[in-house]
C-alpha atoms as a PDB file:
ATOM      1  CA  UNK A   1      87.187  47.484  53.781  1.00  0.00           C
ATOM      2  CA  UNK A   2      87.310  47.394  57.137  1.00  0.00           C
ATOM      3  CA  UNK A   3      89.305  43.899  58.872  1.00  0.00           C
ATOM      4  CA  UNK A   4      89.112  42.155  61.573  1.00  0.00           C
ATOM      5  CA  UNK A   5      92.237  41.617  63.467  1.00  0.00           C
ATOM      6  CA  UNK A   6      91.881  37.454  63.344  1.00  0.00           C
ATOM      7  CA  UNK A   7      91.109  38.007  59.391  1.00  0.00           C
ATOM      8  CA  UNK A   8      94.204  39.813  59.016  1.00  0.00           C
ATOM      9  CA  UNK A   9      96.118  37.286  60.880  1.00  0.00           C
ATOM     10  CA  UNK A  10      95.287  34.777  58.784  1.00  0.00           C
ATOM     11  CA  UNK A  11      95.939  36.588  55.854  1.00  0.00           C
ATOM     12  CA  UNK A  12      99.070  36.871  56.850  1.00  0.00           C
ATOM     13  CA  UNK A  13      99.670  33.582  57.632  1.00  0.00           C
ATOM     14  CA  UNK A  14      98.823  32.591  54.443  1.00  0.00           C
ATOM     15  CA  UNK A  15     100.847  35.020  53.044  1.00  0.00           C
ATOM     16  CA  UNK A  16     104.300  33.531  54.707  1.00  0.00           C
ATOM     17  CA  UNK A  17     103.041  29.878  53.957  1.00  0.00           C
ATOM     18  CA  UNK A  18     105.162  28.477  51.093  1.00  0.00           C
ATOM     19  CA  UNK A  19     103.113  27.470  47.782  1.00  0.00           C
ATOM     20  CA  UNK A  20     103.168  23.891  47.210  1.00  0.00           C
ATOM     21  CA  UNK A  21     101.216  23.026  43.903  1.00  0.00           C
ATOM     22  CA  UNK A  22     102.382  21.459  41.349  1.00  0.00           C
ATOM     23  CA  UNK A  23     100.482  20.707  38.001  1.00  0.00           C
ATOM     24  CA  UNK A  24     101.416  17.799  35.742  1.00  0.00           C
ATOM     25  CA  UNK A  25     100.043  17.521  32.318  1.00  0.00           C
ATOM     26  CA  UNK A  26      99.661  13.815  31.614  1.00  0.00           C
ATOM     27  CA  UNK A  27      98.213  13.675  28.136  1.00  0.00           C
ATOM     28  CA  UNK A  28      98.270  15.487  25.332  1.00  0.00           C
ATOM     29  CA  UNK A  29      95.154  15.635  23.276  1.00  0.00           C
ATOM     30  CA  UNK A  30      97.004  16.198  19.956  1.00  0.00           C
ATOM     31  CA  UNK A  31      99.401  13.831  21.292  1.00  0.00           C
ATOM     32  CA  UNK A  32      97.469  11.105  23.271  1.00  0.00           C
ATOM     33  CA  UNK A  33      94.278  11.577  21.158  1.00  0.00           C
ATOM     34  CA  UNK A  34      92.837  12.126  25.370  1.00  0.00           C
ATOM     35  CA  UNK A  35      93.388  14.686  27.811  1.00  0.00           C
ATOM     36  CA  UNK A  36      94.745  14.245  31.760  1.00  0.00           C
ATOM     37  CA  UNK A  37      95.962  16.780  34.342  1.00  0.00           C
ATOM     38  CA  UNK A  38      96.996  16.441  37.716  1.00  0.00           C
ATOM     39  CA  UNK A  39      97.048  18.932  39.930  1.00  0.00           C
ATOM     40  CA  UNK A  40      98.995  18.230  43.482  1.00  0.00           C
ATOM     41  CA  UNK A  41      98.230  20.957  46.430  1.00  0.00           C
ATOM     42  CA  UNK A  42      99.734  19.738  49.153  1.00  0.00           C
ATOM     43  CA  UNK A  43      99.224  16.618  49.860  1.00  0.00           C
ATOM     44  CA  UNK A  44      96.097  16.076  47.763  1.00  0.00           C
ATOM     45  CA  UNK A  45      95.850  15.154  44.094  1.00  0.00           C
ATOM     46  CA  UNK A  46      93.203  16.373  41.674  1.00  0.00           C
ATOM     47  CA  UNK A  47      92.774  14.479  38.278  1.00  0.00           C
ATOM     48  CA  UNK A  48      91.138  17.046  35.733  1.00  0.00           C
ATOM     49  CA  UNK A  49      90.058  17.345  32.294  1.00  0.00           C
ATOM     50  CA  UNK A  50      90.448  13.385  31.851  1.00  0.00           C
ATOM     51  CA  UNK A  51      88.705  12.489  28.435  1.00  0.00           C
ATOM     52  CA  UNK A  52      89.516  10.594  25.346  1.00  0.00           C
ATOM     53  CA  UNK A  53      87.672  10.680  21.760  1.00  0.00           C
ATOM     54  CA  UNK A  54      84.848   8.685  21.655  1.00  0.00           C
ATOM     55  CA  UNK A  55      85.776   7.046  18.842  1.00  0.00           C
ATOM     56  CA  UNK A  56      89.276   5.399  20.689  1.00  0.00           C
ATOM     57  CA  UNK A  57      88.928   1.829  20.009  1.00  0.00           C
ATOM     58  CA  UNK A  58      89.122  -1.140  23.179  1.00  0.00           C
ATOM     59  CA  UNK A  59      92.434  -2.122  21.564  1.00  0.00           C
ATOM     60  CA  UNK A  60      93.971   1.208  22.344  1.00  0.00           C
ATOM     61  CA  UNK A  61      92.356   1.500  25.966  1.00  0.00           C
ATOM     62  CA  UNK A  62      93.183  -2.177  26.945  1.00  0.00           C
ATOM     63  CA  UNK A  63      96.803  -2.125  25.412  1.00  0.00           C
ATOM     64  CA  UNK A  64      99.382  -2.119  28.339  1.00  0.00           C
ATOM     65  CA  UNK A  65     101.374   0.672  26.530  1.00  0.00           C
ATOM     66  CA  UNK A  66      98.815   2.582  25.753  1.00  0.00           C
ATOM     67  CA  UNK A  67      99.495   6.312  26.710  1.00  0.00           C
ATOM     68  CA  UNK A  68      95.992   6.423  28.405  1.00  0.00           C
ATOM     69  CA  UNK A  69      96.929   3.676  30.724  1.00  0.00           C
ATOM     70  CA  UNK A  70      98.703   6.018  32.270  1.00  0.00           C
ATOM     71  CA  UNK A  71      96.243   7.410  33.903  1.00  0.00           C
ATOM     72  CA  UNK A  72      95.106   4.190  35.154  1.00  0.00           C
ATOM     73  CA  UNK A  73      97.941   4.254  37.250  1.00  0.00           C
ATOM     74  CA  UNK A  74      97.900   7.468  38.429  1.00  0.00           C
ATOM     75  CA  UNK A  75      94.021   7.621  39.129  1.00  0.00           C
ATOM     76  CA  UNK A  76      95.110   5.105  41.925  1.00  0.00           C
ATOM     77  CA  UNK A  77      96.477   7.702  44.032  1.00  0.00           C
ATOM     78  CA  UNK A  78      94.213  10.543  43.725  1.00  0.00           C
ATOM     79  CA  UNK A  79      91.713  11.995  45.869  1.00  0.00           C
ATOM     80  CA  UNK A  80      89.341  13.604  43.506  1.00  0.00           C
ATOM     81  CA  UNK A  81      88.299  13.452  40.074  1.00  0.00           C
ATOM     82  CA  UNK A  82      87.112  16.651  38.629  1.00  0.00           C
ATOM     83  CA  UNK A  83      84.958  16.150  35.266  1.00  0.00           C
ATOM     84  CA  UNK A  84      84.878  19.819  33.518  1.00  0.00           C
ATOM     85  CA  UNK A  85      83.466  19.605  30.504  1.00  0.00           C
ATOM     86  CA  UNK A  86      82.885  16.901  27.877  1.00  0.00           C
ATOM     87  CA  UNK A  87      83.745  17.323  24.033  1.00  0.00           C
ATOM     88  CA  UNK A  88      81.426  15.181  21.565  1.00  0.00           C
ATOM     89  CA  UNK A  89      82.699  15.692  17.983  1.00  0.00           C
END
């Protein structure tokens, strides 16, 4: 392979940047009885894998303690929402 001498400068610029990601799990399907990850590059936020059961009753989603209104607060601040894949039992 044959490079360029701008593609290897920005390889190696790349190279010395310091990694900044950080990935938060914020529910637990076994846990939670839903699903939630956050993944933070930089300064951007990426909510992934969100999903509950289908079967999770308004009582549990409208309850203030609920663990899935946690990600009611944290959807606030995010800057996409990836949907991956849905699971229908």
């Amino acid at each position: 392979m044959i490079k360029t001498v701008a593609a290897a400068k920005e390889e190696t610029e790349l190279a010395d940047m310091p990694a900044d990601i950080e990935f938060t799990n914020i529910l637990n399907k076994e846990q939670d009885n839903a699903s939630c990850n956050l993944l933070r590059v930089g300064d951007i936020k990426i909510l992934f894998d969100c999903g509950c059961d289908e079967r999770i009753q308004d009582k549990q989603m409208l309850n203030p303690t609920s663990a899935i209104r946690r990600v009611d607060e944290i959807a606030k601040d995010v800057h996409f929402i990836f949907i991956s894949h849905a699971t229908i039992q």
